[in-house]
Protein backbone atom coordinates (compact mmCIF):
# COMPACT_ATOMS: atom_id res chain seq x y z
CA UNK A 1 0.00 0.00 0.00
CA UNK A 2 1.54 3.26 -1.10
CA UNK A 3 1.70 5.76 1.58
CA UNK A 4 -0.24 9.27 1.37
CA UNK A 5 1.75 12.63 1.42
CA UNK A 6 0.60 13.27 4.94
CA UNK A 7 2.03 9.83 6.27
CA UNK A 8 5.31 10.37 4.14
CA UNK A 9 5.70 13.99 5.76
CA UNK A 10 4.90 12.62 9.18
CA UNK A 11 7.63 9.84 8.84
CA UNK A 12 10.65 12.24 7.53
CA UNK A 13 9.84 14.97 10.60
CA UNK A 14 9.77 11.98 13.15
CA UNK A 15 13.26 10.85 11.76
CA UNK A 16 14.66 14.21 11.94
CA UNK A 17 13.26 14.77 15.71
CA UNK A 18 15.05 11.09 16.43
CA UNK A 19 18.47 11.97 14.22
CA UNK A 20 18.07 15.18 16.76
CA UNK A 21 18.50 17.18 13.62
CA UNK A 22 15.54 19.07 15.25
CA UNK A 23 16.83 19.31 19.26
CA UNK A 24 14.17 19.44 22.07
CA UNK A 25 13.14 23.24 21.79
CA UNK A 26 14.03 24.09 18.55
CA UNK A 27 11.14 24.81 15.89
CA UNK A 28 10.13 23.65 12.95
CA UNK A 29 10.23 25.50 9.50
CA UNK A 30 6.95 27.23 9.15
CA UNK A 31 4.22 25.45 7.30
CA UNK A 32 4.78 27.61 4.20
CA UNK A 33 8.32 26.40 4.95
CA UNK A 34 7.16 23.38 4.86
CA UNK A 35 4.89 23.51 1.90
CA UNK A 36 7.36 24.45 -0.40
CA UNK A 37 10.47 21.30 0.87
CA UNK A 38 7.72 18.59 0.29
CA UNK A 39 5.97 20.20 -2.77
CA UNK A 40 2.76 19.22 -0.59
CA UNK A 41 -0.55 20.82 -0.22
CA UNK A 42 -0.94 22.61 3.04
CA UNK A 43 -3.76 19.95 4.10
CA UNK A 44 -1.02 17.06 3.54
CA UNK A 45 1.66 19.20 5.98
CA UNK A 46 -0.95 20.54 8.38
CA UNK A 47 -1.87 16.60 8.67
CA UNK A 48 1.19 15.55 9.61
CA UNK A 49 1.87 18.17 12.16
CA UNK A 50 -1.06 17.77 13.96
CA UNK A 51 0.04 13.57 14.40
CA UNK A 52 2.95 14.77 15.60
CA UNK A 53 1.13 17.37 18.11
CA UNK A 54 -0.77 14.23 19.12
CA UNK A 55 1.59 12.52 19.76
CA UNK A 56 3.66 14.81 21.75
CA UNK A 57 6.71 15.47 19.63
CA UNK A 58 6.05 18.70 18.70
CA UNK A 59 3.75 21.61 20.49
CA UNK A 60 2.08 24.30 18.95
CA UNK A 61 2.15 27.84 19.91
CA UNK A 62 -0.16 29.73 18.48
CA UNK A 63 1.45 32.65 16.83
CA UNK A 64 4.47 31.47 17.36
CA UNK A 65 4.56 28.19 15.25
CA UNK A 66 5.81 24.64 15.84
CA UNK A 67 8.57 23.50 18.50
CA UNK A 68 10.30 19.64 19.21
CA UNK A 69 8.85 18.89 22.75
CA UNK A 70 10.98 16.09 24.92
CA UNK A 71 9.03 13.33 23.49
CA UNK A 72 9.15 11.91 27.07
CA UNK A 73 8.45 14.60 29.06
CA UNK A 74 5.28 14.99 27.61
CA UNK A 75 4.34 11.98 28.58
CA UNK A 76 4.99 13.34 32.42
CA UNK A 77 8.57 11.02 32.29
CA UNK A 78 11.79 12.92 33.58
CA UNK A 79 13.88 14.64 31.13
CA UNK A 80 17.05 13.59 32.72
CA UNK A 81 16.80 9.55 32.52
CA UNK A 82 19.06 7.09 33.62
CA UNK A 83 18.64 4.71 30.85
CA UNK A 84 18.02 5.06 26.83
CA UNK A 85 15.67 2.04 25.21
CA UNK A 86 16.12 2.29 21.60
CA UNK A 87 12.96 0.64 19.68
CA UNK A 88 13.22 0.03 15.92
CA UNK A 89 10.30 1.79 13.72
CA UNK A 90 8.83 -1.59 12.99
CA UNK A 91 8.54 -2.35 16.87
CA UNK A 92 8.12 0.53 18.25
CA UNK A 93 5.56 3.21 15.94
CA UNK A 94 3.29 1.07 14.72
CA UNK A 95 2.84 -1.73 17.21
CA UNK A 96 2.42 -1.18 20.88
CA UNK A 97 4.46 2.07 21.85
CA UNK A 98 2.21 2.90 24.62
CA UNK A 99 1.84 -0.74 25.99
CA UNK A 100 5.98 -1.50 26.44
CA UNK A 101 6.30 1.67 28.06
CA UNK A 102 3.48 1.19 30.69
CA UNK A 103 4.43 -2.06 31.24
CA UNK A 104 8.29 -1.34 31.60
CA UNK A 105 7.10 1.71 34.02
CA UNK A 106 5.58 -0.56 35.66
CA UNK A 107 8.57 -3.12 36.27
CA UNK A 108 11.07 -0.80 37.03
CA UNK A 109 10.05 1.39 39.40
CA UNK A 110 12.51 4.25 40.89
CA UNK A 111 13.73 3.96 37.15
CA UNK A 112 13.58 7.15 34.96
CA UNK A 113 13.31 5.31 31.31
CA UNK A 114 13.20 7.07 28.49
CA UNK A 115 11.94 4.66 25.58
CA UNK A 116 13.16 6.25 22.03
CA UNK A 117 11.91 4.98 18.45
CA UNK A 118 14.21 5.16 15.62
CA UNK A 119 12.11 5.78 12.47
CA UNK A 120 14.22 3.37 10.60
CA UNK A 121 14.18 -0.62 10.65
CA UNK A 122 17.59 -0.22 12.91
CA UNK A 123 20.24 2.07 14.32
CA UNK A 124 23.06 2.95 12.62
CA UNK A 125 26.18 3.62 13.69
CA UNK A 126 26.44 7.22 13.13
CA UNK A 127 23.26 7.87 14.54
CA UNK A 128 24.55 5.67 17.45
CA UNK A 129 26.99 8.05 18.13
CA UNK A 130 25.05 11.36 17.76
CA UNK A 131 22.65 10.18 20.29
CA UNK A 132 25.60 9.08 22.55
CA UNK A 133 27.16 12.74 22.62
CA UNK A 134 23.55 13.99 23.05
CA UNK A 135 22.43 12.14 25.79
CA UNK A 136 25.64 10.79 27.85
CA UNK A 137 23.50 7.72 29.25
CA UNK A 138 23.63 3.97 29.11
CA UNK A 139 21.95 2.44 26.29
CA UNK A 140 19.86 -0.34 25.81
CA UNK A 141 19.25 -0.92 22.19
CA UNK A 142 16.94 -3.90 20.05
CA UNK A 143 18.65 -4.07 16.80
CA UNK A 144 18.80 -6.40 13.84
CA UNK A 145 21.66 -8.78 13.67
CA UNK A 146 23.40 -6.75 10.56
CA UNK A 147 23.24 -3.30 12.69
CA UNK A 148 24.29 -5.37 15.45
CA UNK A 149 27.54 -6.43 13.66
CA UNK A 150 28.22 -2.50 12.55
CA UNK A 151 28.53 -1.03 15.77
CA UNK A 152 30.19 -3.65 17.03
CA UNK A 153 32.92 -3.71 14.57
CA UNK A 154 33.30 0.30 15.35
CA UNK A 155 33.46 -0.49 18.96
CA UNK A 156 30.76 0.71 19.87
CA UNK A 157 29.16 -2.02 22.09
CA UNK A 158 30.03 -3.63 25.00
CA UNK A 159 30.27 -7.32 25.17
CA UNK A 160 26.93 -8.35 26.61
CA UNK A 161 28.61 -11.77 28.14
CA UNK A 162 30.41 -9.45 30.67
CA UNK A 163 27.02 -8.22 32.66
CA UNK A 164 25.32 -10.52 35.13
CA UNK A 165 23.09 -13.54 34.37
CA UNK A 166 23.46 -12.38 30.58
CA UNK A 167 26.04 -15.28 29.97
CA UNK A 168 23.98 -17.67 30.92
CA UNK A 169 21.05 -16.28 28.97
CA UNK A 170 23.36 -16.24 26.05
CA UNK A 171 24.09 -20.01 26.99
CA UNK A 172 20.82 -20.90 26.07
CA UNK A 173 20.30 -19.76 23.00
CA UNK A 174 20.51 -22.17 20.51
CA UNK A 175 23.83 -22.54 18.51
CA UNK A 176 22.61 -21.84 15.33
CA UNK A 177 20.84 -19.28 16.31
CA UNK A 178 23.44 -16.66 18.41
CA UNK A 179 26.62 -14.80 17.35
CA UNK A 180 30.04 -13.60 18.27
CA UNK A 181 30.67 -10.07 16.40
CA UNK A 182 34.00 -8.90 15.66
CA UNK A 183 34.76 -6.07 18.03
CA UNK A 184 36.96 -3.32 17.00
CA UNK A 185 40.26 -4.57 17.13
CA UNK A 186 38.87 -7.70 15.86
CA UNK A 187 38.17 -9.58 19.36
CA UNK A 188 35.43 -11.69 19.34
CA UNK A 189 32.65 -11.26 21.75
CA UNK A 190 28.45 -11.92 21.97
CA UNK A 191 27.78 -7.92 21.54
CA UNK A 192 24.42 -8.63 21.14
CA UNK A 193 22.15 -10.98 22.65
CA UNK A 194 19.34 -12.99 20.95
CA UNK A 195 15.61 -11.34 22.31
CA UNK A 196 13.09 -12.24 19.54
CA UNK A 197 12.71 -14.07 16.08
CA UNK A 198 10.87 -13.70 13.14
CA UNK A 199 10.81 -16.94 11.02
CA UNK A 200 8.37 -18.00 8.17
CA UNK A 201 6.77 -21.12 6.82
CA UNK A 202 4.32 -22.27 4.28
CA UNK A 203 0.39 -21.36 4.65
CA UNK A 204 -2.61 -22.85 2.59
CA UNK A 205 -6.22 -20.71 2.73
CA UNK A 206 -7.98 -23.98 4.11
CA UNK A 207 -11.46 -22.62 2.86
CA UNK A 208 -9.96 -21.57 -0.28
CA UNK A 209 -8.82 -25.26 -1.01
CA UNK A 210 -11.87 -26.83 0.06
CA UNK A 211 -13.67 -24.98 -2.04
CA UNK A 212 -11.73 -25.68 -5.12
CA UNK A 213 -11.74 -29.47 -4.49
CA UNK A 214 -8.14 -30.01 -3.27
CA UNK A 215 -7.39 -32.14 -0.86
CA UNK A 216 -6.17 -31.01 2.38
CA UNK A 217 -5.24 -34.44 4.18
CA UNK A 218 -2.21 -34.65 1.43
CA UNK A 219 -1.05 -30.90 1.12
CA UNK A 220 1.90 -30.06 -1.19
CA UNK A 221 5.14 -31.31 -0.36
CA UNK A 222 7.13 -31.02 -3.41
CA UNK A 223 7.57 -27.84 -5.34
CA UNK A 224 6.12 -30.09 -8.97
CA UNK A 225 3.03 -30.61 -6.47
CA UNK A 226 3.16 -26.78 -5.42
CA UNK A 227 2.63 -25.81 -8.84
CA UNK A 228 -0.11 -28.23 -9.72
CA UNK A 229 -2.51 -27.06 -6.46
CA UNK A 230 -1.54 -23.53 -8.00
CA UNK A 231 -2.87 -24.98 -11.41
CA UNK A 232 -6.04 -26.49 -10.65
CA UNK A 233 -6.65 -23.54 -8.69
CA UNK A 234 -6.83 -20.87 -10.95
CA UNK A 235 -8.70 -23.23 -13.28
CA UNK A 236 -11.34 -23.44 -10.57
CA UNK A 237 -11.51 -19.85 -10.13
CA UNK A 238 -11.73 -19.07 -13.54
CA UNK A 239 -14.82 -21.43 -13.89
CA UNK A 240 -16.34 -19.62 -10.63
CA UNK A 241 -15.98 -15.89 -11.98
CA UNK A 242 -13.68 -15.18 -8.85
CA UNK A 243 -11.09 -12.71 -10.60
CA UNK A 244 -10.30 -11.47 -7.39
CA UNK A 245 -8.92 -14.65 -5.88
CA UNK A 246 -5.31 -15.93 -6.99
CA UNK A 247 -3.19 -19.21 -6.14
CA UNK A 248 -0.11 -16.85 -5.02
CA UNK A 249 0.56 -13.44 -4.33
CA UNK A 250 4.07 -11.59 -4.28
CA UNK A 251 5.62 -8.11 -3.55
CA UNK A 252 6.24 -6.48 -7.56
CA UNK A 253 8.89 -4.55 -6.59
CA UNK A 254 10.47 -6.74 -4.01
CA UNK A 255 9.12 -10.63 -5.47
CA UNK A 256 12.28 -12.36 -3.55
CA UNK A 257 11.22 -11.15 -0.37
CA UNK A 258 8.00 -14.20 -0.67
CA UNK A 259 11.19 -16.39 -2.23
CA UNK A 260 14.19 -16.13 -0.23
CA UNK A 261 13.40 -20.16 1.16
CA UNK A 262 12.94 -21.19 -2.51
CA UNK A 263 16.32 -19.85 -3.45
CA UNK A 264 17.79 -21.30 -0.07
CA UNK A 265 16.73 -24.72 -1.27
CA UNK A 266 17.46 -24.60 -5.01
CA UNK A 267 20.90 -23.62 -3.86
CA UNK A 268 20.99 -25.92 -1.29
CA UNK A 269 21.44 -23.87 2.17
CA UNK A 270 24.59 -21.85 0.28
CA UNK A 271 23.42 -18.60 -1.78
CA UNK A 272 26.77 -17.43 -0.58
CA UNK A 273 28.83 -19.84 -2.60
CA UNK A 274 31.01 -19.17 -5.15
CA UNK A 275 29.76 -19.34 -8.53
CA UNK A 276 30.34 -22.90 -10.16
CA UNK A 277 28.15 -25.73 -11.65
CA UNK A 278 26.00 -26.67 -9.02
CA UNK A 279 25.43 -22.62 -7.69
CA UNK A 280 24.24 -22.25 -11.96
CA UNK A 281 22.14 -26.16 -11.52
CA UNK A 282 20.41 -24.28 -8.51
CA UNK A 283 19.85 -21.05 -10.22
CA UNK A 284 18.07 -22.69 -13.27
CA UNK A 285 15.76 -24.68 -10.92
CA UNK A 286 14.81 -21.84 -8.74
CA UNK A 287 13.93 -19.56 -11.97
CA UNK A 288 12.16 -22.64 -13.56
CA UNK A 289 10.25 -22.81 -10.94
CA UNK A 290 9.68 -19.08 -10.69
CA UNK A 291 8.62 -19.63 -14.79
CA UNK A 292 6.10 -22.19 -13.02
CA UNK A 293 4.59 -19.46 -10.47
CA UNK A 294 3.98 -16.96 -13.38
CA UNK A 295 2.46 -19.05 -15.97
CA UNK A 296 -1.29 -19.11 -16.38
CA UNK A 297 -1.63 -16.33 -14.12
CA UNK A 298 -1.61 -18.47 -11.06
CA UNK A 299 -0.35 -15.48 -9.43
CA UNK A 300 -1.00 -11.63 -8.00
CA UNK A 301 1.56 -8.76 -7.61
CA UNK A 302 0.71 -6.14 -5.05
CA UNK A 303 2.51 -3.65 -3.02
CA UNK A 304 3.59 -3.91 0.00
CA UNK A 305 1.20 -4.09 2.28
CA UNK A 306 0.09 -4.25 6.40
CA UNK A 307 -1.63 -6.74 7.07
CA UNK A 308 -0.07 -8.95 4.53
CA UNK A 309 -2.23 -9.42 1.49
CA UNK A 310 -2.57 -13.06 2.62
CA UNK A 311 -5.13 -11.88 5.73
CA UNK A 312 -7.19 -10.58 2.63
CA UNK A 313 -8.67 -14.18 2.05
CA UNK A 314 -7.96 -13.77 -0.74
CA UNK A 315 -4.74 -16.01 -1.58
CA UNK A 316 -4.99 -20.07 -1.42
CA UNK A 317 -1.39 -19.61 -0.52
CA UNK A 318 1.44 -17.88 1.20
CA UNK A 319 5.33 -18.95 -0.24
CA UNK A 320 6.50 -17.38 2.97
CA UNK A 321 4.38 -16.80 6.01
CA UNK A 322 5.21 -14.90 8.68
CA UNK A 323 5.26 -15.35 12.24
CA UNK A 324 2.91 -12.33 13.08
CA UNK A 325 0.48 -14.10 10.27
CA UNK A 326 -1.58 -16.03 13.45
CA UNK A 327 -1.56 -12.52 15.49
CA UNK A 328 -2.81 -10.92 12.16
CA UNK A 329 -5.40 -13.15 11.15
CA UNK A 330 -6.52 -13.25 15.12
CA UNK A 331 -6.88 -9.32 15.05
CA UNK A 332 -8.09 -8.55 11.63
CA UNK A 333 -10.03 -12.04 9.95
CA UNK A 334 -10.66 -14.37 12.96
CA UNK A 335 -12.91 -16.55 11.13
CA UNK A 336 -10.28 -17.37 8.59
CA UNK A 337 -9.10 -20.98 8.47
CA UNK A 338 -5.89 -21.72 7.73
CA UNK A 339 -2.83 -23.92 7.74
CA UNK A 340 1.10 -23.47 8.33
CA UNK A 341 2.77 -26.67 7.22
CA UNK A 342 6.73 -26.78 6.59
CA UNK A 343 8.21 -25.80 3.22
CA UNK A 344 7.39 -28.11 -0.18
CA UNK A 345 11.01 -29.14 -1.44
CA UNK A 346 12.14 -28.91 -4.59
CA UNK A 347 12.63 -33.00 -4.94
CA UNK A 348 12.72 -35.63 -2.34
CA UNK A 349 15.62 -35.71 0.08
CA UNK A 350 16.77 -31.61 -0.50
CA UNK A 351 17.14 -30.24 2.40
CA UNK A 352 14.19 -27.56 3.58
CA UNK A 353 15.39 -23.57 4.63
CA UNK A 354 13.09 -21.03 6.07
CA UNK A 355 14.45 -17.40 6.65
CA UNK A 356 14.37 -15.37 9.70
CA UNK A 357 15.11 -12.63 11.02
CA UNK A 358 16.00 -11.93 14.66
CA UNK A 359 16.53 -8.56 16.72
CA UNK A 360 19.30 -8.71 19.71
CA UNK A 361 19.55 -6.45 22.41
CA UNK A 362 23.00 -4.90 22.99
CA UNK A 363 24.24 -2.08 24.73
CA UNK A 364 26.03 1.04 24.58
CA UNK A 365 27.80 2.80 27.59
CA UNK A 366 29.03 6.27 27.17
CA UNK A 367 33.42 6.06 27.64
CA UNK A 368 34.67 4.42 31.41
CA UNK A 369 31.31 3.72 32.46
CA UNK A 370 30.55 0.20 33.63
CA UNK A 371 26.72 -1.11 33.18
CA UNK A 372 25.01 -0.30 36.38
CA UNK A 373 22.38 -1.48 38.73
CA UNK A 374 19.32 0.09 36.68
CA UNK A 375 20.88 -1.41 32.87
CA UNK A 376 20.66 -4.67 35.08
CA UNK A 377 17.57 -4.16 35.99
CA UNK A 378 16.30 -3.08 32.41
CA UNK A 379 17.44 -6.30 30.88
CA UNK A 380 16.01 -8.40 33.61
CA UNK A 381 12.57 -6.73 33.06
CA UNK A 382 12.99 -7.50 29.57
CA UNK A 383 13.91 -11.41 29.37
CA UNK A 384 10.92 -12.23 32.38
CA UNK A 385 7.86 -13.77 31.25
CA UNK A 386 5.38 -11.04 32.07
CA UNK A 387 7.36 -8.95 29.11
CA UNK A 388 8.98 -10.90 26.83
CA UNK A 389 6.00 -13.26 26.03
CA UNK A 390 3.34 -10.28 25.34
CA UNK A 391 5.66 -8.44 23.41
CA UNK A 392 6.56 -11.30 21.25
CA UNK A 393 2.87 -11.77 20.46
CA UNK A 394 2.24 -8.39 19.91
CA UNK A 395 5.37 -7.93 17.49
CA UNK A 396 4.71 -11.15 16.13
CA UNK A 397 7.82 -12.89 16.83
CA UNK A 398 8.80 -15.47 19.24
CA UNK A 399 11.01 -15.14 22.27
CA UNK A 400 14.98 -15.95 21.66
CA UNK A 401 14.89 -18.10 24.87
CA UNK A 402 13.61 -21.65 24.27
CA UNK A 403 12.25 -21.71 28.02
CA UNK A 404 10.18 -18.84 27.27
CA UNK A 405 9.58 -19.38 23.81
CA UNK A 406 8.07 -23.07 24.97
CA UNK A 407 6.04 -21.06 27.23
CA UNK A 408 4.75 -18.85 24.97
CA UNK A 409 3.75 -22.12 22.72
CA UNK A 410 1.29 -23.21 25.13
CA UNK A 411 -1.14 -20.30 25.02
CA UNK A 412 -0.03 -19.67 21.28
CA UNK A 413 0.18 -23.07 19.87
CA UNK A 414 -0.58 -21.86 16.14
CA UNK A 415 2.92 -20.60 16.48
CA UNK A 416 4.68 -24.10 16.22
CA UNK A 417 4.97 -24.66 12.95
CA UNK A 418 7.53 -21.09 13.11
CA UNK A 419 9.58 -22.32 16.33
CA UNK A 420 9.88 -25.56 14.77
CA UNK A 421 11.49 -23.07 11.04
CA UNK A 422 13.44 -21.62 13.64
CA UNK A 423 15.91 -24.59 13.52
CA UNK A 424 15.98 -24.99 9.78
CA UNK A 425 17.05 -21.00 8.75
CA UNK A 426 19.41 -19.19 7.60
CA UNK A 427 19.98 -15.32 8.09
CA UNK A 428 21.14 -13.26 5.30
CA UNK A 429 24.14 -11.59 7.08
CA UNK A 430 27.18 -10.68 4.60
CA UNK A 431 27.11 -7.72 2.54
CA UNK A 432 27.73 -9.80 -0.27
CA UNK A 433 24.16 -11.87 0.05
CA UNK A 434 22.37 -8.06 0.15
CA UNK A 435 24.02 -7.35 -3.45
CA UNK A 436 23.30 -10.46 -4.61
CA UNK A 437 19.89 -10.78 -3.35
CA UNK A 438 19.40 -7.13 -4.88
CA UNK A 439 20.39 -8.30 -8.24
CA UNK A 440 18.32 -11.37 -8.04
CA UNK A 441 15.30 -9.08 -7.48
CA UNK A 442 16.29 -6.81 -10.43
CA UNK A 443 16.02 -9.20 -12.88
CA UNK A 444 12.46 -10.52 -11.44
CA UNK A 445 10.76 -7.57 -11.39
CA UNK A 446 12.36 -6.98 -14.81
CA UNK A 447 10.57 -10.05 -15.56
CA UNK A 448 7.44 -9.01 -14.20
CA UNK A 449 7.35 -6.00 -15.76
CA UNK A 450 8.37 -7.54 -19.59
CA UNK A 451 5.86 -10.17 -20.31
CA UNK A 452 7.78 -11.78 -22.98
CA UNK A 453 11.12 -12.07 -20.96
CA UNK A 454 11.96 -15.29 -19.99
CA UNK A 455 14.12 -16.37 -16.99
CA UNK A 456 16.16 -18.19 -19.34
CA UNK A 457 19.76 -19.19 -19.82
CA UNK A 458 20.41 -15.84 -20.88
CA UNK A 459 19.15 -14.20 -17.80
CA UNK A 460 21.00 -17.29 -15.55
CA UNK A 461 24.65 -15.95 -17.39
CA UNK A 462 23.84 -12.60 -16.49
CA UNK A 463 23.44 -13.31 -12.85
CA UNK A 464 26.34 -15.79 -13.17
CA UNK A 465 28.34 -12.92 -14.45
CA UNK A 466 27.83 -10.61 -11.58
CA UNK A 467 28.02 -12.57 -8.76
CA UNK A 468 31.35 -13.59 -10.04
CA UNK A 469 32.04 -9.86 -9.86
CA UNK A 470 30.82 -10.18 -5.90
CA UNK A 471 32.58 -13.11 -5.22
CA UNK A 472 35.38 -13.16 -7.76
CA UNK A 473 37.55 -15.87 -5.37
CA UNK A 474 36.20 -19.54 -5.73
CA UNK A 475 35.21 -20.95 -2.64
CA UNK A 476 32.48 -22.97 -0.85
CA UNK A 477 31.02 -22.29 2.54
CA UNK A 478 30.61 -24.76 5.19
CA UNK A 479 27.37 -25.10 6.12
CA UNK A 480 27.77 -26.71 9.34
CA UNK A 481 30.19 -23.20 9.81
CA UNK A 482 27.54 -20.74 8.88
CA UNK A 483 24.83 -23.00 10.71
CA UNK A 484 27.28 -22.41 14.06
CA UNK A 485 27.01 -18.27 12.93
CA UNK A 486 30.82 -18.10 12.62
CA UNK A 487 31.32 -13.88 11.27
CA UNK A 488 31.83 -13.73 7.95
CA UNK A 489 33.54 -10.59 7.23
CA UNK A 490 32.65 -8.88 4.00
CA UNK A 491 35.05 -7.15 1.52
CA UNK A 492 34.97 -3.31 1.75
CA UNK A 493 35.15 -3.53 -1.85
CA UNK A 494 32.16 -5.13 -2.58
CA UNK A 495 29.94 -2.60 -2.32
């Protein structure tokens, strides 16, 4: 779903208040100001203002104009905190703001918290250090595992395995699924630690495929099978006059992000490999089967969208369900039946990937300070049951800690199917995955937007070509190495 002026407007002010490129006092350009930088009506700017007025970052004086408020000290919180909690956009904005900071209030008394969103997926570096000068405070931060890696390699972080109980939290965590970061003089230490997943599965409408005939006791499980459900699907809509309804649905300008599984198993667990015989064998597949998904208009490109388009009920399936699908459905279609069932495989005996994602918290201490009482305290607050658990069902993740994530399984047991993916991922973490993955979703939406391209052998030497420009040194990953997280350090060059 495209967003309006208004909510584009909103977004870049809110950044600029969190980048502290507006400080706490200063005001805003005038709206005419305003008017003219966005090339916006004055509804579409007005709009946006008054969200922010609403939400306390800014206050209006009349006849004065617009100034940056302390976002927390218009909530009634003290202006001089102890700690920092940093909170992604995607946790923090849109989903449950005003519930994590009640609750946190209410577990750390004596505790003057200020909770900050970043209006970005994660924090950068640079706008690590910004806030650091600012602010002078410890901080507690939930970043993605890429982020998490930056600032540690600019030594920025402190070693979370050094504060107490946090090694043997660490401990826990599954080997596959926790990570020693290169500090900056290239030690090795667990800078951040594991505090919620998002994996993804397979989903099939169960209405929808009742409906068309197909039989749910024997659901897909190889990717020839995939295609034929998707086959006798559409011919079943077509003979109902549903035009609305499709087999599949995918992102136009970002297909691979419904894919990335498919192209972990055509390639066998190891996108990252060096190009050679079996990465090209593993390319051809995946696109043949991509050739599959197109033909006969089995499927339906849309924008991004929240909820995913999937909720709709619209879609018999989902290539790549999300964890937050069961908390979406549950809030927004409740009476929609549906299944989440492990991958289909290209061919019997390949091995099955899901993707994930997974935010760690780390933390930043301004220079000779050692993590106090109330940093303690903070991540304490965060890993008990009473937090963790609702916050992973209202972000839609699941807790990093198998003893909590178990626990949240019992009163969420529709969430198995994604623990269970947990254990079968792999996490795109090298620069040199982002470019290729980037390239790989060029030439897609350069085939969805040229109906008589084909993802031919032409197009498979063209990719061929430049990942041998990414990876221009033959070599093969281990899996078992990148399965036990081991940091692979990308080339400086490569981007």
């Amino acid at each position: 779903m495209v967003k309006q002026v208004y909510q584009q407007i909103y977004e870049d002010i809110l950044s600029k208040i969190n980048l502290m490129h507006f400080s706490a006092g200063e005001k805003l350009p005038t709206e005419r100001q305003l008017i003219k930088q966005y090339e916006a009506s004055d509804t579409s700017v007005r709009r946006a203002l008054a969200i922010l007025v609403k939400q306390g970052y800014i206050v209006k004086r009349h006849g004065s104009g617009n100034y940056v408020c302390d976002k927390v000290a218009a909530d009634g919180t003290d202006t001089d905190p102890d700690i920092i909690f940093i909170v992604p956009r995607h946790f923090g904005i849109n989903i449950g703001l005003p519930e994590l900071r009640k609750s946190l209030s209410q577990a750390l008394p004596g505790i003057k918290l200020r909770i900050m969103v970043v209006d970005k997926p994660s924090l950068e570096p640079e706008q690590a250090r910004r806030l650091m000068e600012h602010y002078r405070k410890p901080f507690v931060i939930l970043n993605t595992r890429n982020q998490t890696a930056k600032m540690a390699r600019e030594g920025l972080l402190t070693p979370m395995e050094s504060l107490p109980q946090m090694a043997e939290r660490i401990d826990r965590m599954p080997e596959n699924l926790k990570w020693l970061f290169n500090g900056l003089h290239g030690e090795l230490n667990y800078f951040g630690c594991p505090y919620l997943y998002t994996s993804v599965c397979f989903a099939i409408n169960s209405e929808l495929a009742e409906k068309a005939g197909l039989d749910m006791t024997h659901p897909p499980r190889l990717w020839s099978e995939l295609l034929h459900w998707g086959r006798a699907f559409t011919e079943w809509r077509d003979s109902q006059g549903c035009p609305d309804l499709s087999a599949f649905f995918g992102y136009h300008r970002r297909f691979l992000v419904n894919l990335g599984a498919f192209f972990f198993m055509a390639t066998d667990g190891e996108p990252w490999a060096a190009p050679d015989a079996e990465f090209r064998r593993g390319l051809k597949e995946f696109f043949t089967f991509l050739e599959g998904l197109f033909d006969g208009g089995m499927t339906d490109t849309v924008s991004i969208q929240a909820p995913d388009p999937f909720v709709s009920g619209k879609y018999l399936f989902s290539l790549q369900a999300g964890s937050w699908y069961p908390r979406d459905i549950r809030n927004f279609r409740p009476e929609m039946r549906c299944r989440f069932l492990p991958f289909p495989v290209p061919a019997a005996g390949r091995p099955r990937f899901s993707s994930s994602g997974t935010e760690l918290l780390s933390l930043m201490l301004p220079d000779g300070n050692e993590a106090g009482s109330e940093v303690i305290r903070l991540l304490d607050a965060l890993f008990s049951p009473d937090l963790c658990k609702p916050l992973a069902w209202r972000f839609g993740t699941i807790p990093a800690d198998p003893q909590l994530a178990r626990q949240h399984l019992l009163t969420n047991p529709e969430m198995e199917q994604f623990y269970d993916a947990l254990f079968t991922s792999l996490e795109p973490h090298c620069l040199e995955d982002e470019a290729l993955s980037a390239k790989l979703n060029e030439i897609i939406k350069r085939r969805l937007d040229n109906r008589k391209m084909r993802l031919d052998n032409t197009v498979i030497e063209e990719y061929m070509a430049f990942a041998s420009e990414i990876l221009p040194r033959p070599h093969t990953l281990d899996i078992t190495k990148i399965l036990k997280n081991e940091e692979i350090t990308a080339r400086s060059s490569s981007m």
